[in-house]
PDB file of N, CA and C in Angstrom:
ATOM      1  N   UNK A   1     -12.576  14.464 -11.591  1.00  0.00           N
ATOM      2  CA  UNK A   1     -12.253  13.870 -10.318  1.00  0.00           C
ATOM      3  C   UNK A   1     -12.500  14.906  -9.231  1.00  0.00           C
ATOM      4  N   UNK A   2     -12.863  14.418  -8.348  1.00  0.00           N
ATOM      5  CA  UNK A   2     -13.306  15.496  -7.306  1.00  0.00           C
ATOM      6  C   UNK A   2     -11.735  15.820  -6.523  1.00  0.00           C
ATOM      7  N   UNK A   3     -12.033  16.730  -5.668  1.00  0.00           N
ATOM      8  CA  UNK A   3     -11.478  17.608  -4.802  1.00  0.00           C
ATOM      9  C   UNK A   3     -11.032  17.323  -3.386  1.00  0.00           C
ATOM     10  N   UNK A   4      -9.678  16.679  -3.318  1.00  0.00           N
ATOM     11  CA  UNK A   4      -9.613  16.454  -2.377  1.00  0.00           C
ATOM     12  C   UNK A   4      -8.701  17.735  -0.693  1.00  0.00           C
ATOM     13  N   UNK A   5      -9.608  17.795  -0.209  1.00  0.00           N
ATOM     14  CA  UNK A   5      -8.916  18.497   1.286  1.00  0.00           C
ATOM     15  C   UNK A   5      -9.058  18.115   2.106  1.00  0.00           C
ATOM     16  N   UNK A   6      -7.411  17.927   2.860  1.00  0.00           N
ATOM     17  CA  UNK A   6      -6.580  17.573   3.132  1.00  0.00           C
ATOM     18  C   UNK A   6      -6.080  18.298   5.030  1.00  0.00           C
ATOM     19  N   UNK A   7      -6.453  18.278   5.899  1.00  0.00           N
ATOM     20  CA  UNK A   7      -6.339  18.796   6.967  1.00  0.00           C
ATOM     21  C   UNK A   7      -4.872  19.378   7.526  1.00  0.00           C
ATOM     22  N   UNK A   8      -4.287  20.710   7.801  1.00  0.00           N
ATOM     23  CA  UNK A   8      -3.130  20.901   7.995  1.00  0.00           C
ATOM     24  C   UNK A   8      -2.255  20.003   8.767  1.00  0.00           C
ATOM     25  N   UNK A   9      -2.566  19.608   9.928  1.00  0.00           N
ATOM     26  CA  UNK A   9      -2.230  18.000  10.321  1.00  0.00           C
ATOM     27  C   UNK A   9      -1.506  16.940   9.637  1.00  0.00           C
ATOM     28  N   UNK A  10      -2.439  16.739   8.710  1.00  0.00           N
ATOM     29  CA  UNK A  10      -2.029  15.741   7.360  1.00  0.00           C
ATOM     30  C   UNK A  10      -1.204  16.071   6.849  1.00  0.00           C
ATOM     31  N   UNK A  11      -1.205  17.319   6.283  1.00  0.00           N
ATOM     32  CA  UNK A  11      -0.206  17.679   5.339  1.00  0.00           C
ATOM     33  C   UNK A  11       1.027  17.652   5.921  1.00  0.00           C
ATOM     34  N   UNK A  12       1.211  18.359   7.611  1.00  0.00           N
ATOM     35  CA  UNK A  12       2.521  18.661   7.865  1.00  0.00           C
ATOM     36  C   UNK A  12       3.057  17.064   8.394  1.00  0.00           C
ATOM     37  N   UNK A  13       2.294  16.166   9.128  1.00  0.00           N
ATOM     38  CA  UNK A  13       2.655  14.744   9.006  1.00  0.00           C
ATOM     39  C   UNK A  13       3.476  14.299   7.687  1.00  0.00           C
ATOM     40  N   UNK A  14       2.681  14.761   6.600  1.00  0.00           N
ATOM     41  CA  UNK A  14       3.371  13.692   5.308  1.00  0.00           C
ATOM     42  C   UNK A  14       4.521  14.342   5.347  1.00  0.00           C
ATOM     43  N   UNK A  15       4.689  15.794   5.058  1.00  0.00           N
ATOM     44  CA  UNK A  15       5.805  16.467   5.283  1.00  0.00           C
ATOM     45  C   UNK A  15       7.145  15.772   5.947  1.00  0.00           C
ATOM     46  N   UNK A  16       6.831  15.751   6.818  1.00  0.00           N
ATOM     47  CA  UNK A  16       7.567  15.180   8.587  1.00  0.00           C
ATOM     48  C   UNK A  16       7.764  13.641   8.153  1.00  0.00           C
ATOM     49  N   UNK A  17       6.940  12.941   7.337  1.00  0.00           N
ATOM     50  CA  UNK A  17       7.299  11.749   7.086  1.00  0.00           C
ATOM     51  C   UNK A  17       8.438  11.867   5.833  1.00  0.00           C
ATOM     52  N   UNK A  18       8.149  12.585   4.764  1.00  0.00           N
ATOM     53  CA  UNK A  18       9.364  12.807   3.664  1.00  0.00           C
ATOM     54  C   UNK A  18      10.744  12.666   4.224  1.00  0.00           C
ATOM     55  N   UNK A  19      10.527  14.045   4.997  1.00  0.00           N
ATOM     56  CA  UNK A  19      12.047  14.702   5.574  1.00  0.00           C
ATOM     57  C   UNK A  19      12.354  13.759   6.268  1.00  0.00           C
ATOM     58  N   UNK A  20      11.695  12.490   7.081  1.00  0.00           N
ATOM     59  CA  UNK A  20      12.463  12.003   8.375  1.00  0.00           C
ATOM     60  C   UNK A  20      12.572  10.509   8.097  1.00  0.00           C
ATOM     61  N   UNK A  21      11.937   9.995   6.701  1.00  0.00           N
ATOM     62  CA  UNK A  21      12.018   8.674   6.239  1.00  0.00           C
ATOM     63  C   UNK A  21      13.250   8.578   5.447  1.00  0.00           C
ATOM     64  N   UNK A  22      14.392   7.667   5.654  1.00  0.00           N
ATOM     65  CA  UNK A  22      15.765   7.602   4.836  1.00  0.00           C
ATOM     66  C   UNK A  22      15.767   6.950   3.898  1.00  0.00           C
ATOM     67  N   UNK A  23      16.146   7.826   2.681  1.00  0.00           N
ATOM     68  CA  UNK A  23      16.459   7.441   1.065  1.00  0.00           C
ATOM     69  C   UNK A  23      14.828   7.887   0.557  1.00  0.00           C
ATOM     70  N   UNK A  24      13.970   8.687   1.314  1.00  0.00           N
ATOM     71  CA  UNK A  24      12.867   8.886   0.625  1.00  0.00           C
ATOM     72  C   UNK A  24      12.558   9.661  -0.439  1.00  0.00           C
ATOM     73  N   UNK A  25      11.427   9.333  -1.359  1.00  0.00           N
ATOM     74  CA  UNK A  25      11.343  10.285  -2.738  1.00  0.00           C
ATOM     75  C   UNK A  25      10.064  10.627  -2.647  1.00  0.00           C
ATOM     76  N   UNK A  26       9.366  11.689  -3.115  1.00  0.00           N
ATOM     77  CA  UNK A  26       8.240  12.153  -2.974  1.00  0.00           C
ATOM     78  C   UNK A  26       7.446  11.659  -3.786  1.00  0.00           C
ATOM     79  N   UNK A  27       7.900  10.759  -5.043  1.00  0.00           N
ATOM     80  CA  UNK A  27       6.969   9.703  -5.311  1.00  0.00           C
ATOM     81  C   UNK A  27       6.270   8.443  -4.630  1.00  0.00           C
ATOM     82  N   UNK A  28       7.135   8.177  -3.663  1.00  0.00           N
ATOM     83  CA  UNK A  28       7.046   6.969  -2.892  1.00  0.00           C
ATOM     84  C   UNK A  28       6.214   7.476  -1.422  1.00  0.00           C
ATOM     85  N   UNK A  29       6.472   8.302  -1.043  1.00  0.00           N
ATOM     86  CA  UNK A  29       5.852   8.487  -0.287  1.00  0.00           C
ATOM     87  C   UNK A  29       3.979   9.546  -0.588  1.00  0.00           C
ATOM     88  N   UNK A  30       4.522   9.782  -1.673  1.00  0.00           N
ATOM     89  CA  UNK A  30       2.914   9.922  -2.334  1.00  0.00           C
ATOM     90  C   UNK A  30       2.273   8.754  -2.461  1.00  0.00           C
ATOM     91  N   UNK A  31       2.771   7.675  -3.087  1.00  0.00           N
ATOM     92  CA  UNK A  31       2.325   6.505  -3.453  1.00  0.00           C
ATOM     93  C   UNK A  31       1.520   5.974  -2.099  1.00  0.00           C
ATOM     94  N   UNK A  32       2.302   5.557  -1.378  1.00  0.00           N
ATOM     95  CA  UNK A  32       2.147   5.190  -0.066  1.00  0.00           C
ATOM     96  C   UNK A  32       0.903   6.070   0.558  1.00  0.00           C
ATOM     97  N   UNK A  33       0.978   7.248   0.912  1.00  0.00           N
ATOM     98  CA  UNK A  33      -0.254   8.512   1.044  1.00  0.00           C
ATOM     99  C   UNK A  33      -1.203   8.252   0.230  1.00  0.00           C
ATOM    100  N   UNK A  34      -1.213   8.068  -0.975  1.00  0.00           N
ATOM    101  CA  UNK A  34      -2.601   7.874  -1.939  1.00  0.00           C
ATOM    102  C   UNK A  34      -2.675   9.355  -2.681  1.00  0.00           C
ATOM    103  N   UNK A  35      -1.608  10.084  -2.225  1.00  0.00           N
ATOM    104  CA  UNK A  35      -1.667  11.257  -2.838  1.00  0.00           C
ATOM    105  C   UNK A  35      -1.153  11.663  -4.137  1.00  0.00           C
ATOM    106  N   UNK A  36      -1.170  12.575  -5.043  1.00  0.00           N
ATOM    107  CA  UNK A  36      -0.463  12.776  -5.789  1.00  0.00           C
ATOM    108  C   UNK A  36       0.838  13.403  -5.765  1.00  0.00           C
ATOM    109  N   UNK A  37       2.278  13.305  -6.808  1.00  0.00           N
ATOM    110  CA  UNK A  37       3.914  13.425  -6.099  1.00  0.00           C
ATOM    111  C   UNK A  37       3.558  14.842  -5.637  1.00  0.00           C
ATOM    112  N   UNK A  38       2.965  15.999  -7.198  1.00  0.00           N
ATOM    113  CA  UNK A  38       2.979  17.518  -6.918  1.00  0.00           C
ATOM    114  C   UNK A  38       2.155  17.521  -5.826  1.00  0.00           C
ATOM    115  N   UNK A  39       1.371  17.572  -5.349  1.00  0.00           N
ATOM    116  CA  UNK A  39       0.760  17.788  -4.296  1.00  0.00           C
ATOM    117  C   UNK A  39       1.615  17.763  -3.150  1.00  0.00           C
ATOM    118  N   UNK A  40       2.269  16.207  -3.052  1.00  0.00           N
ATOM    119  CA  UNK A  40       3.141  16.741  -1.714  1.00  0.00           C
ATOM    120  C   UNK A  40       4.112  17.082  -1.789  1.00  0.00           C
ATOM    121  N   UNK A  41       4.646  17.214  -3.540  1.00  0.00           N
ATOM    122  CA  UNK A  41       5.783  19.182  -3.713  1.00  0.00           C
ATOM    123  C   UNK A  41       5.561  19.863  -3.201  1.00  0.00           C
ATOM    124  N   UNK A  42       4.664  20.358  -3.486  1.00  0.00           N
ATOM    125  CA  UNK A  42       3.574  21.542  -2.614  1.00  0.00           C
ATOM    126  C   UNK A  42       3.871  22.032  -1.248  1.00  0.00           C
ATOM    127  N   UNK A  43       3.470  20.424  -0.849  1.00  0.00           N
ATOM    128  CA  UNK A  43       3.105  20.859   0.710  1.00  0.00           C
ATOM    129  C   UNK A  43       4.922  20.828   1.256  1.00  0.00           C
ATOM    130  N   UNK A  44       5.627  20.240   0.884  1.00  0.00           N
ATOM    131  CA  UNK A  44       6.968  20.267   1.077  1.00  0.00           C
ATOM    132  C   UNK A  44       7.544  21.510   1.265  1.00  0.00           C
ATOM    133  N   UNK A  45       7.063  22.419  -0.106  1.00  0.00           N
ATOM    134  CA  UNK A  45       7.766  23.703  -0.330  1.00  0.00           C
ATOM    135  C   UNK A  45       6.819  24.709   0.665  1.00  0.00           C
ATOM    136  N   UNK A  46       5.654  24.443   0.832  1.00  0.00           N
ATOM    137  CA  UNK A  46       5.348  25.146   2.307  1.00  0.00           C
ATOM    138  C   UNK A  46       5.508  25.150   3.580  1.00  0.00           C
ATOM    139  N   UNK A  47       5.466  23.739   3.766  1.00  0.00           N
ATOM    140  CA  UNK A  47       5.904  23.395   5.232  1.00  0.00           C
ATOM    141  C   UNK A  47       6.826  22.649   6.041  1.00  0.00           C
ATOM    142  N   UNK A  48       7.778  22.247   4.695  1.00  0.00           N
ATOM    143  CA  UNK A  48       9.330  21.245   5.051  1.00  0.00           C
ATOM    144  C   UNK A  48      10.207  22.492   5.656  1.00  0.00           C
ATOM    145  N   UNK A  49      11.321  22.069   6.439  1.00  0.00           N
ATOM    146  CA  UNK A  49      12.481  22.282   6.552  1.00  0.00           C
ATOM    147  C   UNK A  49      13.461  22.293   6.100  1.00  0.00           C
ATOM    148  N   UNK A  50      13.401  21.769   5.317  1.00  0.00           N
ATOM    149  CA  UNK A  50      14.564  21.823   4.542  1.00  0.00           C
ATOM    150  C   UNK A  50      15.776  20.368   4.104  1.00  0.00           C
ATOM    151  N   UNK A  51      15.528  19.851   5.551  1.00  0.00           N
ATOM    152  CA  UNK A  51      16.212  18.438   5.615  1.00  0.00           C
ATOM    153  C   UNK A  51      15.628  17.053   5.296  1.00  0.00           C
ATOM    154  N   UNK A  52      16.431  16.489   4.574  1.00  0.00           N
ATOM    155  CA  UNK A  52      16.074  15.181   4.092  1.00  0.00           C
ATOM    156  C   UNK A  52      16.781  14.208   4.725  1.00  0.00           C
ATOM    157  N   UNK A  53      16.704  12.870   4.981  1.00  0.00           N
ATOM    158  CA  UNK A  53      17.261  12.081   5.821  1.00  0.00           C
ATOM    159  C   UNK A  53      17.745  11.028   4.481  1.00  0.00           C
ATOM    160  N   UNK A  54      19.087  11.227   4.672  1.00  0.00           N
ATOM    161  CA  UNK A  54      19.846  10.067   2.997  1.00  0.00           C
ATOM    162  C   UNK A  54      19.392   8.739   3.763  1.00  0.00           C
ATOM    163  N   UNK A  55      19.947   7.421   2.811  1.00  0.00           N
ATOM    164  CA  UNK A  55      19.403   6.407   3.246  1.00  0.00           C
ATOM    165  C   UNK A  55      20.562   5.594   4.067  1.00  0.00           C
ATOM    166  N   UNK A  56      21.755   6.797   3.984  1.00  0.00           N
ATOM    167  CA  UNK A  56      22.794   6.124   5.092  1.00  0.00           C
ATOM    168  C   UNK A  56      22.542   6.263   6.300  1.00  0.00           C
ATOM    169  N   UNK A  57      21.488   7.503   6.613  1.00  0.00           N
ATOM    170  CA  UNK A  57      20.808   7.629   7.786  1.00  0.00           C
ATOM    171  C   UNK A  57      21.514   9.164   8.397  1.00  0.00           C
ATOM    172  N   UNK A  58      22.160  10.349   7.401  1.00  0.00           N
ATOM    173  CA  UNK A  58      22.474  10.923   7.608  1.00  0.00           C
ATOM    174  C   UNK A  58      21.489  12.364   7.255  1.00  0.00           C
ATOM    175  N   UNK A  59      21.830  13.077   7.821  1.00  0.00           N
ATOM    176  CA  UNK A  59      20.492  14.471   7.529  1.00  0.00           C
ATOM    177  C   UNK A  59      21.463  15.068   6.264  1.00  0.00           C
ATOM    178  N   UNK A  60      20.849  15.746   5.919  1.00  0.00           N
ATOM    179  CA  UNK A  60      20.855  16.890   4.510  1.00  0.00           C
ATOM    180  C   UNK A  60      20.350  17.945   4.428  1.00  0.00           C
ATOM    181  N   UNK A  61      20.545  19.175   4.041  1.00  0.00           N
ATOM    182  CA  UNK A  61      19.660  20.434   3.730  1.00  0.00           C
ATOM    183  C   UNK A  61      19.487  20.485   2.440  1.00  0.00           C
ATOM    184  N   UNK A  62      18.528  20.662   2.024  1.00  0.00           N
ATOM    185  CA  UNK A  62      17.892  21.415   0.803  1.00  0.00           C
ATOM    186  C   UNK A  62      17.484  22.398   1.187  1.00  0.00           C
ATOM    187  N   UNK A  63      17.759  23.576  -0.087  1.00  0.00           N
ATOM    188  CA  UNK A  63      16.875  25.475  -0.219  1.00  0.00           C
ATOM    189  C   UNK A  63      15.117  24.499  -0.208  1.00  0.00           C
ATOM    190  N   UNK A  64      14.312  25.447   0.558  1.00  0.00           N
ATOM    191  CA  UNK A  64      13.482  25.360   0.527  1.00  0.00           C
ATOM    192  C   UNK A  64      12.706  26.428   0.288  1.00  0.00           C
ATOM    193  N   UNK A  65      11.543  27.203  -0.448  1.00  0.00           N
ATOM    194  CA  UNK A  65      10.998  28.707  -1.190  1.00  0.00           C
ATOM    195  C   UNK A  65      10.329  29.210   0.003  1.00  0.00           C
ATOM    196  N   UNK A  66       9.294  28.065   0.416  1.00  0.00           N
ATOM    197  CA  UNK A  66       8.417  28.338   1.065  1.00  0.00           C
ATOM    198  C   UNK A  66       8.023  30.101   0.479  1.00  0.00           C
ATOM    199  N   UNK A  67       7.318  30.004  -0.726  1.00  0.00           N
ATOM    200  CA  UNK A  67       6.733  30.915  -1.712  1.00  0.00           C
ATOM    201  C   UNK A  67       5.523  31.353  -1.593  1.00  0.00           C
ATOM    202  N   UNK A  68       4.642  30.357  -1.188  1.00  0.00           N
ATOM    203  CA  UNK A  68       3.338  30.528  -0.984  1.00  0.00           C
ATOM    204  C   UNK A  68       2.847  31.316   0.508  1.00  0.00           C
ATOM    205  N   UNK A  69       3.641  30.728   1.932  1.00  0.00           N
ATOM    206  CA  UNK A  69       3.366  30.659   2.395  1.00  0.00           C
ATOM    207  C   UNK A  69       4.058  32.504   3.411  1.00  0.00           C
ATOM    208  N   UNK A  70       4.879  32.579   2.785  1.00  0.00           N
ATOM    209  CA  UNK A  70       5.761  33.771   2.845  1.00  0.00           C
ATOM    210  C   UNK A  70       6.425  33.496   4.567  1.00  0.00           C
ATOM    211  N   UNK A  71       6.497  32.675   5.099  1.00  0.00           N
ATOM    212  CA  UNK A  71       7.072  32.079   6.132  1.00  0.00           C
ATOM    213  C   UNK A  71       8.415  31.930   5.819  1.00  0.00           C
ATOM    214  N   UNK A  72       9.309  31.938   7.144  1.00  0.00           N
ATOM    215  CA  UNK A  72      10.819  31.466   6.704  1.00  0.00           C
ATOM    216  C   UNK A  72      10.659  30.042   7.537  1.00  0.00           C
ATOM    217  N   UNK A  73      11.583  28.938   7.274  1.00  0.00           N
ATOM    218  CA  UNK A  73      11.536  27.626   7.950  1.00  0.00           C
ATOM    219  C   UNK A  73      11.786  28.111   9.898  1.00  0.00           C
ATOM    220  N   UNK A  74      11.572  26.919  10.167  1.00  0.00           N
ATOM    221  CA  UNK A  74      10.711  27.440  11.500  1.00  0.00           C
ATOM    222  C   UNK A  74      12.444  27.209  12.259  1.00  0.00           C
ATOM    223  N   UNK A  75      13.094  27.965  13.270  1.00  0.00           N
ATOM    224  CA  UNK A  75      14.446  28.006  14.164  1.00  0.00           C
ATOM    225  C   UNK A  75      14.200  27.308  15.424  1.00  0.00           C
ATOM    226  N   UNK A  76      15.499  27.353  15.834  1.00  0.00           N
ATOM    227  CA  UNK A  76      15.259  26.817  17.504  1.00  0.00           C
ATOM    228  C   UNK A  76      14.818  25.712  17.582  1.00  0.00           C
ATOM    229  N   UNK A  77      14.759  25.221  18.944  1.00  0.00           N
ATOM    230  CA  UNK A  77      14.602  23.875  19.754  1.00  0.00           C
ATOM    231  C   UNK A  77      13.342  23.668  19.197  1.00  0.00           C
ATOM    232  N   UNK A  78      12.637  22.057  18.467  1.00  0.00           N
ATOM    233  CA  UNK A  78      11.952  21.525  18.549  1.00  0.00           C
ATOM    234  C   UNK A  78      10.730  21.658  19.244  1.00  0.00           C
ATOM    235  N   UNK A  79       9.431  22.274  19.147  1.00  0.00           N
ATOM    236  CA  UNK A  79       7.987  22.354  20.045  1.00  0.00           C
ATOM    237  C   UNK A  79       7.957  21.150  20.550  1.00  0.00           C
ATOM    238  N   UNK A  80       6.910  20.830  21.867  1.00  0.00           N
ATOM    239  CA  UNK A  80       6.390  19.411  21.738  1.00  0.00           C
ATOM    240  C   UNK A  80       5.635  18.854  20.651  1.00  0.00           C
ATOM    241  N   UNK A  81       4.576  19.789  20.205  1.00  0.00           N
ATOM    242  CA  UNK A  81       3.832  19.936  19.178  1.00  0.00           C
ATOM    243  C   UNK A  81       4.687  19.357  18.033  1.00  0.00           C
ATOM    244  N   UNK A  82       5.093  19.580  17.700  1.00  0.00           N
ATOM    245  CA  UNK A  82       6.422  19.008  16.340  1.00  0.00           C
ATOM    246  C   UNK A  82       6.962  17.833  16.517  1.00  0.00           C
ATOM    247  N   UNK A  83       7.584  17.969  17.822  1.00  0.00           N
ATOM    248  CA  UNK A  83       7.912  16.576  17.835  1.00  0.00           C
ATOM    249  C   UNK A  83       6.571  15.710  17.881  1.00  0.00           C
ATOM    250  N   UNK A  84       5.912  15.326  18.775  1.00  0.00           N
ATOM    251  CA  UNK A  84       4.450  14.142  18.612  1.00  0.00           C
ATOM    252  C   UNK A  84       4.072  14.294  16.801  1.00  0.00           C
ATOM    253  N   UNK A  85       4.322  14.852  16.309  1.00  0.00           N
ATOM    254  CA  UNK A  85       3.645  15.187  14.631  1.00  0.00           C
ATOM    255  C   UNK A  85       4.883  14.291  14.365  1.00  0.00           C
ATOM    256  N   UNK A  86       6.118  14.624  14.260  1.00  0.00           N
ATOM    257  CA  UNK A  86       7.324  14.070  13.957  1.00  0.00           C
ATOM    258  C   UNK A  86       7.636  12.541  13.942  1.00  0.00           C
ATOM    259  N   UNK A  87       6.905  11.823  15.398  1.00  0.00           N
ATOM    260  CA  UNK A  87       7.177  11.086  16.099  1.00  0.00           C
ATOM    261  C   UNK A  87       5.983   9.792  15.681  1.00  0.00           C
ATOM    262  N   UNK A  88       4.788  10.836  15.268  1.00  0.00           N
ATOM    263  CA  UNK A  88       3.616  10.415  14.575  1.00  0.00           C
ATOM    264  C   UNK A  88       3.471   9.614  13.267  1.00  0.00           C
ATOM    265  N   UNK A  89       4.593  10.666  12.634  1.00  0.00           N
ATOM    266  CA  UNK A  89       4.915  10.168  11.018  1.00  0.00           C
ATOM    267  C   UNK A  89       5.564   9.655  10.629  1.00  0.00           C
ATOM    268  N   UNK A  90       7.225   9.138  11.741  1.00  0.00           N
ATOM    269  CA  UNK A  90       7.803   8.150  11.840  1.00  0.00           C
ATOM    270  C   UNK A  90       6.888   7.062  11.920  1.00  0.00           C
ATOM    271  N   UNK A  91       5.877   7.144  13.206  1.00  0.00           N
ATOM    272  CA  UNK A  91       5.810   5.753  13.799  1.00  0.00           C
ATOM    273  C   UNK A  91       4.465   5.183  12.204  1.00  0.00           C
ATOM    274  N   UNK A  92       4.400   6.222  11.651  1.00  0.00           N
ATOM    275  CA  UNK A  92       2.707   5.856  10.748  1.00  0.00           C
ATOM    276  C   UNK A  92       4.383   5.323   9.644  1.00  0.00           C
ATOM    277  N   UNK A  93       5.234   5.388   9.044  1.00  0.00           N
ATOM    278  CA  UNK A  93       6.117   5.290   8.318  1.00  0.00           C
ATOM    279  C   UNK A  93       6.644   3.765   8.609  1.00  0.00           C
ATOM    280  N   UNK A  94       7.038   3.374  10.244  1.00  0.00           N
ATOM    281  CA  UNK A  94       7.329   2.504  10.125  1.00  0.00           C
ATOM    282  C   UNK A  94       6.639   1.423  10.204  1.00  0.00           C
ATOM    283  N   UNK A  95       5.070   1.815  10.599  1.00  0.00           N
ATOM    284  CA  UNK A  95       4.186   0.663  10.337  1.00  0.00           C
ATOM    285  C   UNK A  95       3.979   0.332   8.970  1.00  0.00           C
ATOM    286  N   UNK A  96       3.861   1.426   8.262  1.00  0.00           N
ATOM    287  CA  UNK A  96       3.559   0.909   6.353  1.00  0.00           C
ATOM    288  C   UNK A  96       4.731   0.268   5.609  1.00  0.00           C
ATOM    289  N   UNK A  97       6.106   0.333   6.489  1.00  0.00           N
ATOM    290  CA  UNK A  97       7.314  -0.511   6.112  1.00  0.00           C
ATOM    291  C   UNK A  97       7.329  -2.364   6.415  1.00  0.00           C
ATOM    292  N   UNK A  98       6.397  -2.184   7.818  1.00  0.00           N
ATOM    293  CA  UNK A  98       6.029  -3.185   8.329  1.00  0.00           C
ATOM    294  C   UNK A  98       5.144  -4.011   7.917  1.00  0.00           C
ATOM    295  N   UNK A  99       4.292  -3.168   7.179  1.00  0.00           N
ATOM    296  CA  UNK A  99       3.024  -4.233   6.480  1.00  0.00           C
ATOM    297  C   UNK A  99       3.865  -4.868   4.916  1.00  0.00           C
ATOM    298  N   UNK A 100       4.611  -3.342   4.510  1.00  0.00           N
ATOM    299  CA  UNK A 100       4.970  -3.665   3.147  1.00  0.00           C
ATOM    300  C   UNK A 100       5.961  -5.153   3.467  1.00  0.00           C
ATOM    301  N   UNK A 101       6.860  -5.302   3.915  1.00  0.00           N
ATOM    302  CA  UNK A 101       7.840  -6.197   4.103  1.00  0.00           C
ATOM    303  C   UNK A 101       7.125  -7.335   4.729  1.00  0.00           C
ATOM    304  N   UNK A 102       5.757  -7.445   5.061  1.00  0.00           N
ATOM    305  CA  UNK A 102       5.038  -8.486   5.550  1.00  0.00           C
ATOM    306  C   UNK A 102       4.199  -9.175   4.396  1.00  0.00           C
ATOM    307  N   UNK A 103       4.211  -7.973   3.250  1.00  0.00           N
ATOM    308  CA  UNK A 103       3.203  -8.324   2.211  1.00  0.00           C
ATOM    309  C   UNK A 103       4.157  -9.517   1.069  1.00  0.00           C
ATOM    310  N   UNK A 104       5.709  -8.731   1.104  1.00  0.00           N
ATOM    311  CA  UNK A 104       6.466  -9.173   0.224  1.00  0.00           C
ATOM    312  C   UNK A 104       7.194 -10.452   0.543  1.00  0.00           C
ATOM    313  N   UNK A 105       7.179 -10.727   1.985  1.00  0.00           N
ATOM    314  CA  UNK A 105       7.094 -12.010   3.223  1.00  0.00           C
ATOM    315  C   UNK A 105       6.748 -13.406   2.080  1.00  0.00           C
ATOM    316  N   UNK A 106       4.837 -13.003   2.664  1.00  0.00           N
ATOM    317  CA  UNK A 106       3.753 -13.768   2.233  1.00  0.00           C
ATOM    318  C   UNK A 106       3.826 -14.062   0.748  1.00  0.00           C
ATOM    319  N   UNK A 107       4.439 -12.554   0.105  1.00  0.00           N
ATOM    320  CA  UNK A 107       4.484 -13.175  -1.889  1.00  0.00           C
ATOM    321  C   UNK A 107       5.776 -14.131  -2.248  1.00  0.00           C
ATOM    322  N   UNK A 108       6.678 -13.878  -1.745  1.00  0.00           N
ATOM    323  CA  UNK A 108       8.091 -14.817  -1.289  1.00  0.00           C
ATOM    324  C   UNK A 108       7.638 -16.506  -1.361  1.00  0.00           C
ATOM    325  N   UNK A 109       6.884 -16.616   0.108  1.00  0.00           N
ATOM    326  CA  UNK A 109       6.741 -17.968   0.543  1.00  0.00           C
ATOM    327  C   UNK A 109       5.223 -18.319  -0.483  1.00  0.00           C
ATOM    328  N   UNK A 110       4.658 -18.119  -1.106  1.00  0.00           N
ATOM    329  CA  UNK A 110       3.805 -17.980  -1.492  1.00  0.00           C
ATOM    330  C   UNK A 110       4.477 -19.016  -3.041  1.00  0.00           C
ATOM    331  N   UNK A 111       5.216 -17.965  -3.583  1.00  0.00           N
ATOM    332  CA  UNK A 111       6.330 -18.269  -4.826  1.00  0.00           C
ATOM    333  C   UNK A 111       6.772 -19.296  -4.711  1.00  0.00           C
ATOM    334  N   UNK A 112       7.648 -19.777  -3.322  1.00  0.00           N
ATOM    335  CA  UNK A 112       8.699 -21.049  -2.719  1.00  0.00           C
ATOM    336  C   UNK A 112       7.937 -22.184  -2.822  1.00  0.00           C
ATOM    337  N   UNK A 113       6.743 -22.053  -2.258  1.00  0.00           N
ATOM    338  CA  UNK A 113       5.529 -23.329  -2.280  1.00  0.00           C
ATOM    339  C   UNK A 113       5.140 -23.700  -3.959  1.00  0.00           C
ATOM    340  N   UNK A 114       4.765 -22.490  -5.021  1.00  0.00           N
ATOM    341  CA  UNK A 114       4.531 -22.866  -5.954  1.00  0.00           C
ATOM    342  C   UNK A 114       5.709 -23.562  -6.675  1.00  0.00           C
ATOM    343  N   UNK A 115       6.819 -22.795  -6.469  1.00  0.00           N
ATOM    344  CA  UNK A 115       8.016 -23.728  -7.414  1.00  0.00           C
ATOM    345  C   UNK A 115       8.331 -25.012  -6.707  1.00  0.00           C
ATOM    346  N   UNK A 116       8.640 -25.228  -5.421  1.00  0.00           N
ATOM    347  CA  UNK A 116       8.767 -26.238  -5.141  1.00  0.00           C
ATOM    348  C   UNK A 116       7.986 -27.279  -5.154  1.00  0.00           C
ATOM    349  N   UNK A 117       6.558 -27.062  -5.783  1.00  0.00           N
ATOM    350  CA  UNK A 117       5.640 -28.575  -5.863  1.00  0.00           C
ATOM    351  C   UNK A 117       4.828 -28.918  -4.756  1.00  0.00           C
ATOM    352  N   UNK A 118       4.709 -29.940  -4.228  1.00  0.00           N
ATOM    353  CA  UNK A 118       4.110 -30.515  -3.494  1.00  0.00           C
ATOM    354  C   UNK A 118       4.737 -30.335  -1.786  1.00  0.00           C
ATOM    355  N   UNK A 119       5.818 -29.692  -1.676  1.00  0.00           N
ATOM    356  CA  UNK A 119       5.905 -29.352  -0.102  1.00  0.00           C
ATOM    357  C   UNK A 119       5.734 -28.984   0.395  1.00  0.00           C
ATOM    358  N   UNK A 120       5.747 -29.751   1.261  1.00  0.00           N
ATOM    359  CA  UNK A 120       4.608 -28.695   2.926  1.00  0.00           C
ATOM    360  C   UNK A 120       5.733 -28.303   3.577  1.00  0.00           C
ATOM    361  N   UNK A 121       5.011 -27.075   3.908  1.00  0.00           N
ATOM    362  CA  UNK A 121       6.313 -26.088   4.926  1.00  0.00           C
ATOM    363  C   UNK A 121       5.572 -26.191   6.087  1.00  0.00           C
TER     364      UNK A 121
END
């Protein structure tokens, strides 16, 4: 299989989407990416923060190594730069929530028509 690279952009987006999507798992949001989970381990343990967003909608810290990158997680007030990336990977997050729940919509009513027979909705 070939070789895929991946633009720092990208990576710190998916990142920014992990940490800031609630109840998220790095399978699911690989899935969703097209990426593989380790891969965006990876990029997590290089360029996350540390915080995860539970699905009550509350933040969390996790140790993060950031091993590779020999960086410590980044302090202080928010860049603009970070935020628009931040703000980016929310808004790319809540559109793929939007299609998904549009897809599962259409398989729903889809189902309702077949069991119910002959009615027109």
């Amino acid at each position: 299989m070939a070789r895929k690279n991946y633009s720092d952009e990208f990576r710190r987006q998916a990142v920014d989407l992990y940490e800031s999507t609630p109840g998220a798992t790095l399978r699911g949001i690989a899935a969703d990416l097209g990426i593989v989970r380790g891969t965006l381990s990876n990029w997590v343990d290089l360029y996350g923060t540390g915080k995860t967003t539970a699905p009550d909608g509350t933040t969390t810290t996790r140790r993060v190594s950031h091993r590779r990158s020999g960086t410590q997680p980044p302090t202080g007030p928010e860049t603009p730069e970070a935020k628009v990336a931040r703000l980016e990977a929310e808004n790319a997050a809540l559109r793929a929530e939007a299609t998904k729940l549009a897809t599962e919509r259409e398989i729903l009513r889809q189902a309702a028509k077949y069991f119910a027979g002959e009615t027109n909705w």
